[in-house]
Protein backbone atom coordinates (compact mmCIF):
# COMPACT_ATOMS: atom_id res chain seq x y z
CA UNK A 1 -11.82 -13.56 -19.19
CA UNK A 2 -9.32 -16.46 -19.48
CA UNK A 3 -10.32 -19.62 -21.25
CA UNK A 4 -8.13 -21.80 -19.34
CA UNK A 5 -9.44 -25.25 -18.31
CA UNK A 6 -9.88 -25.58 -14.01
CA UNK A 7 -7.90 -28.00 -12.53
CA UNK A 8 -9.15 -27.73 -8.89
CA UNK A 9 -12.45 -28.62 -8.51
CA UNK A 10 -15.17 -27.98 -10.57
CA UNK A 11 -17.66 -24.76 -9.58
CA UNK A 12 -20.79 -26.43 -10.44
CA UNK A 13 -20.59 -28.23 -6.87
CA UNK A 14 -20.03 -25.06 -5.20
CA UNK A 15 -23.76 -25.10 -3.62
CA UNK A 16 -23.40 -28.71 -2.82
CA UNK A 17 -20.15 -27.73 -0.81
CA UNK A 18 -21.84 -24.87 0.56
CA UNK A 19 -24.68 -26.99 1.87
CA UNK A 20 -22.62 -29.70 3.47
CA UNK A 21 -20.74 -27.05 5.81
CA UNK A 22 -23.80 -24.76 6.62
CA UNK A 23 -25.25 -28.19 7.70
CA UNK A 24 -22.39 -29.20 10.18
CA UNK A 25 -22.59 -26.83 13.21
CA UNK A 26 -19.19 -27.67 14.58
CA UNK A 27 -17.59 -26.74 11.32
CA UNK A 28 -19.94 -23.29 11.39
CA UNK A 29 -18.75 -22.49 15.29
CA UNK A 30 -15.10 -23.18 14.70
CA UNK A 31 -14.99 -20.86 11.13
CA UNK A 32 -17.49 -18.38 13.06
CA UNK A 33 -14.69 -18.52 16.38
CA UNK A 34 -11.43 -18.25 14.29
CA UNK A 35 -12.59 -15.68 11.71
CA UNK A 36 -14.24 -13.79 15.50
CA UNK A 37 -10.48 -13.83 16.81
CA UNK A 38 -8.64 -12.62 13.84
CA UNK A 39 -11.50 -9.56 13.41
CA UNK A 40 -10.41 -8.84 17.04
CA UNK A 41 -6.99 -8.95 16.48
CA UNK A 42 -6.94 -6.43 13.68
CA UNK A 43 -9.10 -3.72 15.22
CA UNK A 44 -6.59 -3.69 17.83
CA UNK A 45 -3.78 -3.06 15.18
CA UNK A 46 -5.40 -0.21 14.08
CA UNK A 47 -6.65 2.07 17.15
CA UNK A 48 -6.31 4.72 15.39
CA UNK A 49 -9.01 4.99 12.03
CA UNK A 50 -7.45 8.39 10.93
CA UNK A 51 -4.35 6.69 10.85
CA UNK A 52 -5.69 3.22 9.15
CA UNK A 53 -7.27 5.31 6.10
CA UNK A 54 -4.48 7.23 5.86
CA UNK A 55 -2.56 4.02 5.31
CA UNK A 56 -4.84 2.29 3.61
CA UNK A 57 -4.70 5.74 0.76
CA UNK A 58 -0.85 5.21 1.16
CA UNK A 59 -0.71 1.37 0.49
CA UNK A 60 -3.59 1.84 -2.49
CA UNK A 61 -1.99 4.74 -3.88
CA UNK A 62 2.22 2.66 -3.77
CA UNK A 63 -0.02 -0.39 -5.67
CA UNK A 64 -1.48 1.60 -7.92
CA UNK A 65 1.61 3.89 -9.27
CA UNK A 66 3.75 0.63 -9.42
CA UNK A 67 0.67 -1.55 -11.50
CA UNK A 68 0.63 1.85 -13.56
CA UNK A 69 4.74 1.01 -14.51
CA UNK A 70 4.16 -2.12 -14.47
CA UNK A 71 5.76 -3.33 -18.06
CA UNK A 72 8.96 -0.90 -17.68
CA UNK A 73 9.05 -2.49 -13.78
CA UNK A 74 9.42 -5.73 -15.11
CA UNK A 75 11.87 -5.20 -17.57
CA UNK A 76 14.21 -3.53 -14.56
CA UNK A 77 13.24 -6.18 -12.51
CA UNK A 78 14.90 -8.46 -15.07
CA UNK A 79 17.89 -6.55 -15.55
CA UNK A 80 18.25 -6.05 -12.09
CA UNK A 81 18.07 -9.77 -10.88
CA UNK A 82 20.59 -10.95 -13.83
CA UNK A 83 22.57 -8.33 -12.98
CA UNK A 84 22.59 -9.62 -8.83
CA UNK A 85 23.40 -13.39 -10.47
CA UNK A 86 19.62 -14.57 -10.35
CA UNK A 87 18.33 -16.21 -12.98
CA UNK A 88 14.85 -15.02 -14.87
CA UNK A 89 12.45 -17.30 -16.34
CA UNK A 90 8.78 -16.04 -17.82
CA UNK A 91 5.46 -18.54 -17.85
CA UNK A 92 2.39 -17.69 -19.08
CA UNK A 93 0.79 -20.53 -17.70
CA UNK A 94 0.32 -22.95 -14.87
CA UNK A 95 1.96 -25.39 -17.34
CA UNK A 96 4.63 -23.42 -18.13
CA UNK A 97 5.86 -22.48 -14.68
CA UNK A 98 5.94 -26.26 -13.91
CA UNK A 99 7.84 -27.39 -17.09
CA UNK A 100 10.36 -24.70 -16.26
CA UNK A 101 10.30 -25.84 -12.30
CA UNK A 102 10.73 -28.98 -13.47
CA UNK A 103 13.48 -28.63 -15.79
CA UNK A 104 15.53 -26.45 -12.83
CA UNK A 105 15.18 -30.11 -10.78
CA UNK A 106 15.93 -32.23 -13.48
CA UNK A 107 19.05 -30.35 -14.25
CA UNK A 108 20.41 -31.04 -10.76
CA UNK A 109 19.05 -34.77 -10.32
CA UNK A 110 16.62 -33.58 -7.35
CA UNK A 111 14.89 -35.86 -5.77
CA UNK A 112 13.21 -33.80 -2.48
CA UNK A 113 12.02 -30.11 -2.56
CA UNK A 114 10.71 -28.44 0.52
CA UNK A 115 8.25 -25.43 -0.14
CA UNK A 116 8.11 -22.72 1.83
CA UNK A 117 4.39 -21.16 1.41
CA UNK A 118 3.56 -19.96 -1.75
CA UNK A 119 0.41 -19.74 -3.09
CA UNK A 120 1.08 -19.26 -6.35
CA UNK A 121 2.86 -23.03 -6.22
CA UNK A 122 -0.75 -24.00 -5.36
CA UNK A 123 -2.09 -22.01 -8.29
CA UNK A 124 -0.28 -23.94 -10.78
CA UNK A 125 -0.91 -27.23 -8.64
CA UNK A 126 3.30 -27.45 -8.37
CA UNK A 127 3.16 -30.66 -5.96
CA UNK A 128 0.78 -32.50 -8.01
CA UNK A 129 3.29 -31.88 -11.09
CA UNK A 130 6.42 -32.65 -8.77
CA UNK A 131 4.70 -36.03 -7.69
CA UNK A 132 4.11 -37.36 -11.31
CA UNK A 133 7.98 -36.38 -12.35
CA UNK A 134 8.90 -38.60 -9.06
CA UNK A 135 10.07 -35.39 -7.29
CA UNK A 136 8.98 -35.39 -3.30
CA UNK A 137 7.51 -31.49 -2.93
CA UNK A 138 6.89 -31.06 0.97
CA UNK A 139 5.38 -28.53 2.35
CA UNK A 140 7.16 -26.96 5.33
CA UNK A 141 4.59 -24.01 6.51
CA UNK A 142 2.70 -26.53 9.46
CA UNK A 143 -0.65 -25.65 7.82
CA UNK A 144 0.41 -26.16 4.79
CA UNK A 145 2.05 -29.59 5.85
CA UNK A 146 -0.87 -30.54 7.55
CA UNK A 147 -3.15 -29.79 4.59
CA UNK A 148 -0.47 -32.11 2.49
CA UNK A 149 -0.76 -34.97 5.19
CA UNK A 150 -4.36 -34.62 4.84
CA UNK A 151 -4.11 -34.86 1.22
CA UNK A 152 -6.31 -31.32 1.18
CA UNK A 153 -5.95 -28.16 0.04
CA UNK A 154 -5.61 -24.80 1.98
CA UNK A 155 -8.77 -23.33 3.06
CA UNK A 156 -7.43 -20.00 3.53
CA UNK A 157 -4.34 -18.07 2.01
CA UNK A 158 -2.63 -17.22 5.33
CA UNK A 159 -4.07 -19.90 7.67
CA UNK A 160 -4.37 -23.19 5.50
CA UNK A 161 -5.65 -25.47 8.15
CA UNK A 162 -8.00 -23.52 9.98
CA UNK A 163 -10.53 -25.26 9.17
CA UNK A 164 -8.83 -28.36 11.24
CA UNK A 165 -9.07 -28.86 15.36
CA UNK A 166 -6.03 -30.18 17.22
CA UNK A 167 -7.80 -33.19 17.80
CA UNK A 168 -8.09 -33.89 13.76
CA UNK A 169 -4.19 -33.06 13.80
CA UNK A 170 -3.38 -35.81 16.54
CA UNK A 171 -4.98 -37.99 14.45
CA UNK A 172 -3.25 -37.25 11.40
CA UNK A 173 -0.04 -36.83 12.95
CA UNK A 174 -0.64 -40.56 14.62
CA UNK A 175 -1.41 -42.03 11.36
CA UNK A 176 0.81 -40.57 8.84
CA UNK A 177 3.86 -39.65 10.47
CA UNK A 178 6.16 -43.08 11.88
CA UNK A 179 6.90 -43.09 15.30
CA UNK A 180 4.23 -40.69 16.69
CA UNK A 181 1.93 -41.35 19.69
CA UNK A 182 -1.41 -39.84 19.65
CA UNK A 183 -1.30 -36.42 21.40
CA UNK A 184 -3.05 -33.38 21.28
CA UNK A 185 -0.92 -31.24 23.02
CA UNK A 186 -0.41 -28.23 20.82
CA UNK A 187 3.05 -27.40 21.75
CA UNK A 188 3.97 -31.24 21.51
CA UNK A 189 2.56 -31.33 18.18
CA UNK A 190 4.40 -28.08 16.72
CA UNK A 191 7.41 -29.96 17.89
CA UNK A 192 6.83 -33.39 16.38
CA UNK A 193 6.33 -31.26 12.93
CA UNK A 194 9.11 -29.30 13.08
CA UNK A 195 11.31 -32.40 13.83
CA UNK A 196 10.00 -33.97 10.78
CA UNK A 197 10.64 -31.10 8.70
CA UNK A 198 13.93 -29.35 9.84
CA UNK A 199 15.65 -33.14 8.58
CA UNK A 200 13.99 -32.62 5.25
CA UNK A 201 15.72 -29.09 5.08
CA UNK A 202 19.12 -30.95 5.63
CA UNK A 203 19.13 -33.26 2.71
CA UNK A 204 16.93 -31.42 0.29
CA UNK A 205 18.04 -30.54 -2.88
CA UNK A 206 15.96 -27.85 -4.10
CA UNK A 207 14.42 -25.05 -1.95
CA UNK A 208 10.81 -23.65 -3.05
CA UNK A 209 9.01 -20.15 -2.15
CA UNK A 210 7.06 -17.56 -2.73
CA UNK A 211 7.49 -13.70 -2.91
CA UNK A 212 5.77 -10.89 -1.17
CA UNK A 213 7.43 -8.00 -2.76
CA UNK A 214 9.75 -8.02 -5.61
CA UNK A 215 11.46 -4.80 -6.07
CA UNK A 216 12.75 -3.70 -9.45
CA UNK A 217 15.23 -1.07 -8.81
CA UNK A 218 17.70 -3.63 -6.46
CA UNK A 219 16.16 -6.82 -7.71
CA UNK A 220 15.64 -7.81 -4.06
CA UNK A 221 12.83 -10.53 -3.81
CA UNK A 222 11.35 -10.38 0.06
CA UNK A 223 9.63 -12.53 1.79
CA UNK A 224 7.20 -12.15 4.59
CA UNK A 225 6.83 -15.31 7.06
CA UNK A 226 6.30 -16.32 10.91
CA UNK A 227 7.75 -19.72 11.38
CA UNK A 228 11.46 -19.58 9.94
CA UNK A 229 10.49 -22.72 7.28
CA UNK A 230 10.54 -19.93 4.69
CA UNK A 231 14.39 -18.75 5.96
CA UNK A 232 15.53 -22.32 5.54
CA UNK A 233 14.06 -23.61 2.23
CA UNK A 234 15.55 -20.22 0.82
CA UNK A 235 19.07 -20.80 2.13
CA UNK A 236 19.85 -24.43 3.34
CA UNK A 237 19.18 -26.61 0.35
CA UNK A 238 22.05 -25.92 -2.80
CA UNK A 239 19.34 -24.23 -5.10
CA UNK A 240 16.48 -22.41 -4.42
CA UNK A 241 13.27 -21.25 -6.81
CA UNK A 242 11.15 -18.58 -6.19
CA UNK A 243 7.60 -18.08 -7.89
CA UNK A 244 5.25 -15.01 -8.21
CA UNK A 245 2.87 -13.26 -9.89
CA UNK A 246 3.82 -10.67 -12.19
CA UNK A 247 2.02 -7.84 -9.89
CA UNK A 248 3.74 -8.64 -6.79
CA UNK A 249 6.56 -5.87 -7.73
CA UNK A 250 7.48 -2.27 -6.31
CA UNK A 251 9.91 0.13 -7.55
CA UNK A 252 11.56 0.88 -4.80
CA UNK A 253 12.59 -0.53 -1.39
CA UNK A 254 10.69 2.85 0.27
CA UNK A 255 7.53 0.94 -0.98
CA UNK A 256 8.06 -2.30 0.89
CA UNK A 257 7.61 -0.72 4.87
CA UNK A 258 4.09 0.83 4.01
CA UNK A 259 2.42 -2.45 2.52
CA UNK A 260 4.53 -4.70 5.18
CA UNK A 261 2.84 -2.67 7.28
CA UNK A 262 -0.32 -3.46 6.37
CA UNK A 263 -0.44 -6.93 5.33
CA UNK A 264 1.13 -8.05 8.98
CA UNK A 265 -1.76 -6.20 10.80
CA UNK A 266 -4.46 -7.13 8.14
CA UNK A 267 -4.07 -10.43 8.54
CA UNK A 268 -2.89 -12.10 11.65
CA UNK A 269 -2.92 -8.25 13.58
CA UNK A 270 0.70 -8.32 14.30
CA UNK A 271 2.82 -5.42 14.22
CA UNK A 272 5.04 -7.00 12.27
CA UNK A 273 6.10 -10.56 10.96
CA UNK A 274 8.30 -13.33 12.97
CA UNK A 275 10.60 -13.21 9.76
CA UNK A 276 11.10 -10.74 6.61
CA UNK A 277 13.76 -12.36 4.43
CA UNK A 278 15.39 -10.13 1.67
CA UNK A 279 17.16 -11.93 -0.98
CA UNK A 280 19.09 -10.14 -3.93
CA UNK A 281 21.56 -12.76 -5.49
CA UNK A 282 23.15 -16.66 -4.39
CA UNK A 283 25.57 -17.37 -2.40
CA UNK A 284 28.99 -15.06 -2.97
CA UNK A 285 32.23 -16.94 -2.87
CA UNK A 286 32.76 -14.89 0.95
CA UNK A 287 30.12 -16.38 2.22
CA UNK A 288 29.56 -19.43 4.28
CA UNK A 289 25.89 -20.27 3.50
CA UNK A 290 23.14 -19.61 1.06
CA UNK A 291 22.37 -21.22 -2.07
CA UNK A 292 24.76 -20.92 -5.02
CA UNK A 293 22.00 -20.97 -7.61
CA UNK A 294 18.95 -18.77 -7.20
CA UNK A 295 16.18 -18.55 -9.63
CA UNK A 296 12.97 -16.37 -10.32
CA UNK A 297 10.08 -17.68 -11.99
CA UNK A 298 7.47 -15.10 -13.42
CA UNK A 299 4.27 -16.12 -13.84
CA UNK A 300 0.94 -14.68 -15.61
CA UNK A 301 -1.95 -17.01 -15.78
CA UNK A 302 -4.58 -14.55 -16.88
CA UNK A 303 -3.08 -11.01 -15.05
CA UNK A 304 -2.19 -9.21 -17.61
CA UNK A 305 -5.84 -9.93 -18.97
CA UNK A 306 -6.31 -8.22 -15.98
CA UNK A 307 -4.18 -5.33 -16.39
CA UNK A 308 -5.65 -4.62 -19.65
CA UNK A 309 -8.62 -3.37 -18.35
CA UNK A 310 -8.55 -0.29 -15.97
CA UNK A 311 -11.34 -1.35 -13.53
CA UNK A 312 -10.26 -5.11 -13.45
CA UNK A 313 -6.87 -3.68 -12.96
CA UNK A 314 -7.49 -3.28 -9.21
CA UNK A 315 -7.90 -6.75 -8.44
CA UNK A 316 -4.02 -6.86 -9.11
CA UNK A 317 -3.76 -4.50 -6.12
CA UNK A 318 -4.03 -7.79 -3.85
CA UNK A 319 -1.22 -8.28 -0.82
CA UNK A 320 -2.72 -11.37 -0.06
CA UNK A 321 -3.48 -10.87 3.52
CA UNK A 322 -6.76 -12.43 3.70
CA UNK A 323 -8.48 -9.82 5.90
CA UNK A 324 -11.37 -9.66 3.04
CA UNK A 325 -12.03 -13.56 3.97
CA UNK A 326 -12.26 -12.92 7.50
CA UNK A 327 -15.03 -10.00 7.21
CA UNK A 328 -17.01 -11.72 4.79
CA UNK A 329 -20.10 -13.18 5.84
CA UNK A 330 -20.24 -15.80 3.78
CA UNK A 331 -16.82 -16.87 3.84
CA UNK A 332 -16.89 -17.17 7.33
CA UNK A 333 -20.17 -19.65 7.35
CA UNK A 334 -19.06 -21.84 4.35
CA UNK A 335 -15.16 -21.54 4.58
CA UNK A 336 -12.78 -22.11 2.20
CA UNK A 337 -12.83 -25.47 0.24
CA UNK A 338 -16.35 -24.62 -0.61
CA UNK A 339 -15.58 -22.26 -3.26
CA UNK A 340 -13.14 -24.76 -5.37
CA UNK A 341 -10.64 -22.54 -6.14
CA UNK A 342 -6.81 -21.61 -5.03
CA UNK A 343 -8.20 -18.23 -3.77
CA UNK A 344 -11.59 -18.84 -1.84
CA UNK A 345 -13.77 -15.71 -0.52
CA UNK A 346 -14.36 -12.45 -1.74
CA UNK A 347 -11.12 -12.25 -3.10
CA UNK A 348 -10.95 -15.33 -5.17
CA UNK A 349 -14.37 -14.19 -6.58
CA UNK A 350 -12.83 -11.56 -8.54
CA UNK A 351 -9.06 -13.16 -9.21
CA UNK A 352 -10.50 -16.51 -10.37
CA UNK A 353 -12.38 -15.71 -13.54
CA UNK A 354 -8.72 -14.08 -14.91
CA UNK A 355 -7.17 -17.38 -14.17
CA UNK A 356 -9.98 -20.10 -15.02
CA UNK A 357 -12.19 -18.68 -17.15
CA UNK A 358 -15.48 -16.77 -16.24
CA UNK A 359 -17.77 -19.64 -17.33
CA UNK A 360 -16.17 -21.80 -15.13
CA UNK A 361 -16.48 -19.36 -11.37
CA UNK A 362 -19.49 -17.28 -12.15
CA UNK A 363 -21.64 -19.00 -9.56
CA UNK A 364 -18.76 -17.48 -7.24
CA UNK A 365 -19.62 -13.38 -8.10
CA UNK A 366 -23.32 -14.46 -6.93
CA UNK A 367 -21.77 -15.82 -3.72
CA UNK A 368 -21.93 -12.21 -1.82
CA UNK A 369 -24.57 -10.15 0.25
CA UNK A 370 -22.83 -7.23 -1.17
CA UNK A 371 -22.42 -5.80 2.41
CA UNK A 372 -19.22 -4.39 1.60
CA UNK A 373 -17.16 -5.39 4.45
CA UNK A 374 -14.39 -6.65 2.15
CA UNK A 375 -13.90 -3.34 0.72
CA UNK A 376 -14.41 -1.92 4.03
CA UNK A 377 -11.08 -3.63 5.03
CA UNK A 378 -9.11 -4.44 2.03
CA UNK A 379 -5.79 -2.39 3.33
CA UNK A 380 -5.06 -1.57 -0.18
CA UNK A 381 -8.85 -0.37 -0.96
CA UNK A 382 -9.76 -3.14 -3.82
CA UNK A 383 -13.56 -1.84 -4.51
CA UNK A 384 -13.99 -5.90 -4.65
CA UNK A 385 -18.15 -5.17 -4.17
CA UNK A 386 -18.02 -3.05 -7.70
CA UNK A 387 -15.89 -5.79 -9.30
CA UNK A 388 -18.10 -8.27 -8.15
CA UNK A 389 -20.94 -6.83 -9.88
CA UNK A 390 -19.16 -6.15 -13.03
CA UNK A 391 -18.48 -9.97 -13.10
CA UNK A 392 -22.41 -10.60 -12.37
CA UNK A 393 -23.34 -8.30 -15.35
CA UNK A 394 -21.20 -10.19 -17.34
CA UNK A 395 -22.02 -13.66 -15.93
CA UNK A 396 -25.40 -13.82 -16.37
CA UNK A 397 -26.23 -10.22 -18.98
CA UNK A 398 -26.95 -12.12 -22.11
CA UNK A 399 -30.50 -10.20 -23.29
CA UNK A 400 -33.66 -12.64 -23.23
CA UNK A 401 -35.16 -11.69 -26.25
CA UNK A 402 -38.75 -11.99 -24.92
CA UNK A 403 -38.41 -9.91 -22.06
CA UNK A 404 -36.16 -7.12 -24.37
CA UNK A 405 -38.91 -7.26 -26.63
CA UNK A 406 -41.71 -6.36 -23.75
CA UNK A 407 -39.89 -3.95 -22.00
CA UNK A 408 -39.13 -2.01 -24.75
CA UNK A 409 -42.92 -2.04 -25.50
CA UNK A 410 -45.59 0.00 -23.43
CA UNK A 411 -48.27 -1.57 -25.11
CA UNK A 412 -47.05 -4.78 -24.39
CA UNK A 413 -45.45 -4.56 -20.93
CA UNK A 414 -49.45 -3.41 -20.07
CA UNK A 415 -50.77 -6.65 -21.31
CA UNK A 416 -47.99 -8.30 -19.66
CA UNK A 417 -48.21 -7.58 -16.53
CA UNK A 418 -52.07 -7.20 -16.30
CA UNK A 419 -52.17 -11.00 -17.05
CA UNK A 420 -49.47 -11.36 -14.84
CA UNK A 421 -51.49 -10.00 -11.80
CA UNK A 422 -54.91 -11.36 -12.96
CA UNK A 423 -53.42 -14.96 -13.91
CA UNK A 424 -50.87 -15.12 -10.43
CA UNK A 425 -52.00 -18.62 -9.34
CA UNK A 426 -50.34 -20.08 -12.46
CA UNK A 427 -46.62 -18.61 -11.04
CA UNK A 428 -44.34 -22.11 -10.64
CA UNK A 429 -43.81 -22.96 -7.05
CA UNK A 430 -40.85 -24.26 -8.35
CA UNK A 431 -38.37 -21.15 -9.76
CA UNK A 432 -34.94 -22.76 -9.71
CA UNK A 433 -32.15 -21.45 -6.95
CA UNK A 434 -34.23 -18.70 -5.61
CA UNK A 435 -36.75 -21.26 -4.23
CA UNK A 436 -33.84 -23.83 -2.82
CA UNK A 437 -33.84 -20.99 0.15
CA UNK A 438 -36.75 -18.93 -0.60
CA UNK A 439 -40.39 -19.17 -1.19
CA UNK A 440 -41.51 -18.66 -4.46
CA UNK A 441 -42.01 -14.88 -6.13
CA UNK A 442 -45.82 -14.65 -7.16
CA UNK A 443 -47.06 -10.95 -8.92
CA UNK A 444 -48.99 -9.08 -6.83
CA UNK A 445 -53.18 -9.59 -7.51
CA UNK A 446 -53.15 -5.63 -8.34
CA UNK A 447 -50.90 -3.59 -10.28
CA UNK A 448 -49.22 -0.13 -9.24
CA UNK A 449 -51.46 1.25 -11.92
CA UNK A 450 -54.40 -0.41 -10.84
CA UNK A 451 -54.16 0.78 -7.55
CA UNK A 452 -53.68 4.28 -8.16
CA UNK A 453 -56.47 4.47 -10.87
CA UNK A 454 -58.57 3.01 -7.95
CA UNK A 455 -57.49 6.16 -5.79
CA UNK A 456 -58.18 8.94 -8.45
């Protein structure tokens, strides 16, 4: 697992966290309502579970032929992006993919970006890299703008400020933005955000986003989004940067419809998406709009780690939809700051070790009732419950020589566990986590053995 050093917050206070939402009921109702609502919403996307498997074998089977090419996809990628007049950079880590970011704004003076979503830009904690160069990164997604005005992070990788009531918004909005009267009138608030934001798409210099689907054989970089903030941070300011993962690439354009399929219904269940932007090259000299400098930033950050072994592999399968948060149990009841990390929930448990080390996220793989709801749904079929438990085994499978020693010894695992029954009231009412939530585990005053030499 990768070594590098966390920058988001550290995983030791994950139960802390934990404990501070499961303690506030309004916070447990509204994550309980919302997560309710989108489960709703994507059962009737998919009426049909013949046809759901058989797209959920399709979209698994497109993600796993293209991670199976995916060094001789790359390379065409490259060619094919150069060749289209877009402009290839490589990072192998968070600080890497900023220096070059960086470097792209220095070159042209900037002084404002706007950001369509991306979470990779949250990954490599872009804005927080942007603000110490002097360079204004604003969000323009409204959660993700909200979350900035809050000075928070997203709590969930398609609906960043769920976690936040329209009342907490008016607030904000009141406080932070000039002008504004309180109001928590949804549609009034959408408004007052989008005013803000569609003047910083006018004078911004740079233009920030993500990528959904990056396809190698036209070098066309797409881009999956509802509100139209991702449309104009790719085209209205004079240069404009996209970031992604190394994985997030298909072969061919035939791949895209399947997996757009599925990501649109797995996560907000919607047929399809407001907006799906295809870009392959900057603005030609026929053209009245677009940027004239487009540029593609690669980034690894502990996948190819990933990629080099065949089970973990599968946890590069990811679409991002988020349906795997809104199924899980836990996530639902602690949400998604408590985990620490840019991906919270089941999915983040098994993504987070390749990008921040195991020793600092293996209290997240213990995080899980291993009900298997997130594999259940995952449209792409990650096993994340087996991946989960290879990450335990490797967490926490360091021998204790002691106990090697007596179970490897019949002699010995007799006398241990006949004083272990026969000496019980001496068992520690205090045995770490397990008794934070549970009463204490005490050996039973009678063996197995015991008992059935009693019977003979």
């Amino acid at each position: 697992m990768s070594e590098h050093a966390m920058n988001f917050m550290p995983s030791e206070g994950f139960r802390a966290r934990s404990k501070e939402v499961v303690e506030n009921p309004f916070l447990r109702q509204s994550f309980r309502g919302a997560m309710d609502f989108l489960i709703n919403k994507r059962i009737t996307q998919f009426p049909s579970a013949e046809e759901l498997e058989t797209l959920r074998t399709l979209g698994e089977q497109i993600r796993q032929y293209n991670l199976g090419k995916l060094p001789t996809l790359l390379v065409q990628l490259e060619e094919s992006l150069t060749r289209n007049g877009i402009q290839v950079h490589w990072a192998e880590t968070p600080d890497e993919a900023n220096a070059i970011i960086l470097g792209i704004c220095q070159k042209h003076s900037a002084k404002l970006m706007v950001k369509g979503k991306s979470m990779v830009s949250e990954e490599i904690e872009l804005n927080h890299a942007c603000e110490a160069a002097g360079i204004e990164a604003m969000e323009s997604d409204m959660g993700e703008y909200i979350v900035q005005l809050a000075g928070e992070k997203p709590s969930h990788i398609i609906m960043p400020a769920i976690h936040k009531t329209k009342e907490e918004i008016a607030r904000l909005f009141h406080e932070k933005v000039e002008g504004v009267d309180y109001t928590d009138n949804v549609d009034e608030l959408i408004q007052i955000g989008r005013k803000v934001l569609r003047e910083k798409f006018l004078v911004a210099d740079i233009g920030l986003s993500g990528v959904n689907f990056a396809v190698a054989e036209t070098g066309t970089l797409c881009l999956v989004e509802n509100e139209g903030n991702g449309r104009l941070s790719t085209t209205a300011p004079p240069v404009h940067i996209a970031i992604t993962g190394i994985e997030k690439i298909v072969e061919k354009l035939d791949h895209v419809p399947p997996l757009l399929s599925l990501l649109t219904r797995s996560a907000t269940g919607q047929n399809i998406s407001t907006y799906f932007n295809m870009i392959s090259g900057p603005r030609k000299a026929d053209e009245k709009d677009g940027p004239t400098e487009v540029h593609l930033v690669l980034l690894d950050n502990g996948r190819t780690q990933a990629y080099a072994d065949e089970q973990l592999r599968k946890t590069l399968q990811c679409i991002r939809c988020g349906a795997c948060m809104n199924h899980c149990p836990v996530y639902t009841r602690i949400g998604g700051h408590a985990y620490g990390t840019t991906y919270p929930g089941p999915i983040g448990k098994i993504i987070s070790p390749h990008m921040l080390g195991l020793d600092a996220t293996k209290t997240m793989a213990t995080a899980s009732t291993l009900c298997g709801a997130c594999g259940e749904v995952c449209p792409v079929k990650i096993p994340i419950p087996d991946l989960l438990m290879r990450l335990r085994e490797e967490s926490f499978s360091e021998p204790h020589v002691a106990w090697a020693m007596v179970y490897r010894s019949p002699s010995l695992y007799k006398v241990a566990t006949w004083l272990g029954s026969r000496f019980n009231w001496l068992t520690p009412s205090n045995q770490g986590p397990w008794t934070s939530v549970r009463t204490p585990l005490k050996p039973a005053p009678k063996r197995l053995r015991d008992l059935l030499k009693e019977r003979a």
